[in-house]
N, C-alpha and C. Protein backbone atom coordinates (compact mmCIF):
# COMPACT_ATOMS: atom_id res chain seq x y z
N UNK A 1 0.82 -1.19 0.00
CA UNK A 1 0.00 0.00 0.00
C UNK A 1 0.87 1.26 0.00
N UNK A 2 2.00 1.14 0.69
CA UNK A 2 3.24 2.31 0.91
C UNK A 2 3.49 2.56 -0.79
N UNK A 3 3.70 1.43 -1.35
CA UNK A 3 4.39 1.89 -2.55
C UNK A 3 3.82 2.39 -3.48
N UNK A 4 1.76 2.20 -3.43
CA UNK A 4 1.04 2.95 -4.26
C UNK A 4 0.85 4.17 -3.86
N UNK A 5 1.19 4.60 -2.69
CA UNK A 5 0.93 6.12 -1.93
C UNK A 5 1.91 6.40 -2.68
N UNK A 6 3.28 6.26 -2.64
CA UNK A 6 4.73 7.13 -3.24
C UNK A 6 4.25 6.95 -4.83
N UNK A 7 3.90 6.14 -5.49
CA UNK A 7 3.33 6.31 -7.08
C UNK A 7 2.48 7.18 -6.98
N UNK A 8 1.80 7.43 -6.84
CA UNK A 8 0.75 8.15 -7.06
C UNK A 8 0.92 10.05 -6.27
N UNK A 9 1.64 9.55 -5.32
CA UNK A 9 1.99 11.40 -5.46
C UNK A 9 3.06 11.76 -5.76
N UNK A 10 3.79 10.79 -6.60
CA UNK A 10 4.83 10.97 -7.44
C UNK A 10 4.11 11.71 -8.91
N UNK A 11 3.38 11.18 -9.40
CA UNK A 11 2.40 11.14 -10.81
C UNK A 11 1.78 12.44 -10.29
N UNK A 12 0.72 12.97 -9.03
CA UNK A 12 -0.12 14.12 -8.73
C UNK A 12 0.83 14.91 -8.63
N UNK A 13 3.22 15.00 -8.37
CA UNK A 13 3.72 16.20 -8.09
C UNK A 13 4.36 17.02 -9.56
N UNK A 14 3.74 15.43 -10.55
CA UNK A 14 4.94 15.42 -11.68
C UNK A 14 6.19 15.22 -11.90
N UNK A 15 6.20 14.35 -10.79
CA UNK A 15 7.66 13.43 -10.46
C UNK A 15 7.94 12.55 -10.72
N UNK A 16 8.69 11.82 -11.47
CA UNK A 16 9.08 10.21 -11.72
C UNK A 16 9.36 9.62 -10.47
N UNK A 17 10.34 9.59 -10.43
CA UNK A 17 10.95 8.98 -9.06
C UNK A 17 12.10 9.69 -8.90
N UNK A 18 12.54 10.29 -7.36
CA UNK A 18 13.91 11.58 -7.53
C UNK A 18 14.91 10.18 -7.89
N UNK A 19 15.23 8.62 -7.54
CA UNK A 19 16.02 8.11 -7.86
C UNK A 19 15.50 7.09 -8.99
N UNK A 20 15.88 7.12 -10.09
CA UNK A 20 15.74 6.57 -10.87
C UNK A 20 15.98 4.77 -10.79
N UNK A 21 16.63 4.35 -9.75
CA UNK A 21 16.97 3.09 -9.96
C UNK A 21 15.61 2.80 -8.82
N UNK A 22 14.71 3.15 -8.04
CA UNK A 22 13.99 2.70 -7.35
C UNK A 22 12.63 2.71 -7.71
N UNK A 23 11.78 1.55 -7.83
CA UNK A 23 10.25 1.52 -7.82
C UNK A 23 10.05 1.91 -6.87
N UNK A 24 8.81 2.34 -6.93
CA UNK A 24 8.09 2.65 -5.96
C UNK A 24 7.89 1.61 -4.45
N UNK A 25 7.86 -0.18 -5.06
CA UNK A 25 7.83 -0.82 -4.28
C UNK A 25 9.32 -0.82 -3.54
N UNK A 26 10.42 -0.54 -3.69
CA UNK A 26 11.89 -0.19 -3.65
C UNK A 26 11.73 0.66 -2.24
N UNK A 27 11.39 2.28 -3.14
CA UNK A 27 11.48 3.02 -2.02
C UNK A 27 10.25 2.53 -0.79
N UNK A 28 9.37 1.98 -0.77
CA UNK A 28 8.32 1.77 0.43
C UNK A 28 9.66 0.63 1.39
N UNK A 29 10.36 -0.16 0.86
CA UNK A 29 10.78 -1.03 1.48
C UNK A 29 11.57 -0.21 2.17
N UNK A 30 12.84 0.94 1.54
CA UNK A 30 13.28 1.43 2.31
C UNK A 30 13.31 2.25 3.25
N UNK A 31 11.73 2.85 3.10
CA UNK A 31 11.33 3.85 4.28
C UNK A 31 10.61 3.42 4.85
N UNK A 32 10.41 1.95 5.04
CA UNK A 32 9.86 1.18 6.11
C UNK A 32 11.27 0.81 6.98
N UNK A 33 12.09 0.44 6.22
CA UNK A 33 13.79 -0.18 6.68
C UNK A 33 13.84 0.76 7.51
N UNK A 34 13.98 2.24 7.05
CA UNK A 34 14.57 3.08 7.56
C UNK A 34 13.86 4.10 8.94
N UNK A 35 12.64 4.06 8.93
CA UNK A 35 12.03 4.65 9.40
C UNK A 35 11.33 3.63 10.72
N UNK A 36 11.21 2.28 10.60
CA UNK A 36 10.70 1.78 11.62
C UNK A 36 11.31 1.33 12.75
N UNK A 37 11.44 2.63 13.72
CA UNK A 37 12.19 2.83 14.55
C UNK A 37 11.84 1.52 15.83
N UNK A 38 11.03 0.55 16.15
CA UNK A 38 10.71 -0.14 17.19
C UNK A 38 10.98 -2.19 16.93
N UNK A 39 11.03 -1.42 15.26
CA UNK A 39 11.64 -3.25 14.86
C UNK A 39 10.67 -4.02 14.40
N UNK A 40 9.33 -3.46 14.11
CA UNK A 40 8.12 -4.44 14.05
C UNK A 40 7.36 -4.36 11.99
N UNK A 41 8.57 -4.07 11.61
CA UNK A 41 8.44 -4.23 10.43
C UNK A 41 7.27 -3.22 9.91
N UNK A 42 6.55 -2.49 10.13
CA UNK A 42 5.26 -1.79 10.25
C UNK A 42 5.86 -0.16 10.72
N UNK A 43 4.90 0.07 9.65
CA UNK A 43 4.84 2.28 10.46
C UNK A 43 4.02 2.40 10.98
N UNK A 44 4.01 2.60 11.98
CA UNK A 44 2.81 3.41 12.63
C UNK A 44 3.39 5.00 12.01
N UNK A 45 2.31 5.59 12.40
CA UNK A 45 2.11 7.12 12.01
C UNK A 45 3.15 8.18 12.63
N UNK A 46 3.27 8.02 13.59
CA UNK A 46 4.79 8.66 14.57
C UNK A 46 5.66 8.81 13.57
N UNK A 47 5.80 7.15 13.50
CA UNK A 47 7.35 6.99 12.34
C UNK A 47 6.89 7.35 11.31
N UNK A 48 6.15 7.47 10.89
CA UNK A 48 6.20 8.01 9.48
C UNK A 48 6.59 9.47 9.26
N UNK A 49 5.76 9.90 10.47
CA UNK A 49 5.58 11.38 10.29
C UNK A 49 7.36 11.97 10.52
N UNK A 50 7.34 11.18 11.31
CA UNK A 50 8.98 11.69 12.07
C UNK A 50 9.80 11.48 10.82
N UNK A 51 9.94 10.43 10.45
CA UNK A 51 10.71 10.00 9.35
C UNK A 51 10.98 10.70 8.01
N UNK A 52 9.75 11.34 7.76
CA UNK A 52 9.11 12.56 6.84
C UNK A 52 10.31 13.43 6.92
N UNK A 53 9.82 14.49 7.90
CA UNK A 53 10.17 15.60 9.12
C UNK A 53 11.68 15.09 9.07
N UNK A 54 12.49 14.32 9.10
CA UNK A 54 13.91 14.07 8.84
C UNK A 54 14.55 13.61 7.67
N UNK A 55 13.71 13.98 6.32
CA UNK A 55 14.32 12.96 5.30
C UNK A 55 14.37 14.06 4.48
N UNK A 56 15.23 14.91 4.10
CA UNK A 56 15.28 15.81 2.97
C UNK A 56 14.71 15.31 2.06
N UNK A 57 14.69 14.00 1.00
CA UNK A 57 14.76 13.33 -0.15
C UNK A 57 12.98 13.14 -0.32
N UNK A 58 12.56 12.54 0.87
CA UNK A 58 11.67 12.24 1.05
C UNK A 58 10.26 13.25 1.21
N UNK A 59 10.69 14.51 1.97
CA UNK A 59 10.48 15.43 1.58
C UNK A 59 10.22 16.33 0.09
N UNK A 60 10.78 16.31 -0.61
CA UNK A 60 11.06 16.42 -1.84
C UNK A 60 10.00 15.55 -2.78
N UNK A 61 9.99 14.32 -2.67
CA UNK A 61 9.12 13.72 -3.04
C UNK A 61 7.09 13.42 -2.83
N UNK A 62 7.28 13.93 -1.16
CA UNK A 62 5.54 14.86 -0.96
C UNK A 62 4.60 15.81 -1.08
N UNK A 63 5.76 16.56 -1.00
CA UNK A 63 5.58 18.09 -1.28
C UNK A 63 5.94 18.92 -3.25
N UNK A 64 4.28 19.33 -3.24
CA UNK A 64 4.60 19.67 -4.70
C UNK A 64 5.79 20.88 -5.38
């Protein structure tokens, strides 16, 4: 579901992808990797938000 959220407001910012070597299913894996701060494989909303709020790149990619 992560990776159709990043497609799709990739497509609504007029963005491909800022890294070209990553699908969408790619980057969900890694901002689950990266962001799920408690180990349970899963975001809760905290981490997401936090994760957001600290990710220049990622940033970049929500915001039109």
């Amino acid at each position: 579901m992560l990776a159709q959220i990043i497609k799709l407001i990739s497509e609504v910012n007029g963005k491909k992808d800022i890294k070209q070597d990553l699908t969408p299913k790619d980057r969900a894996r890694m901002i689950i990797d990266k962001f799920d701060t408690d180990g349970d494989r899963k975001l809760s909303k905290q981490e997401f938000i936090s994760g957001c709020l600290n990710n220049s790149e990622l940033r970049k990619l929500l915001t039109p």
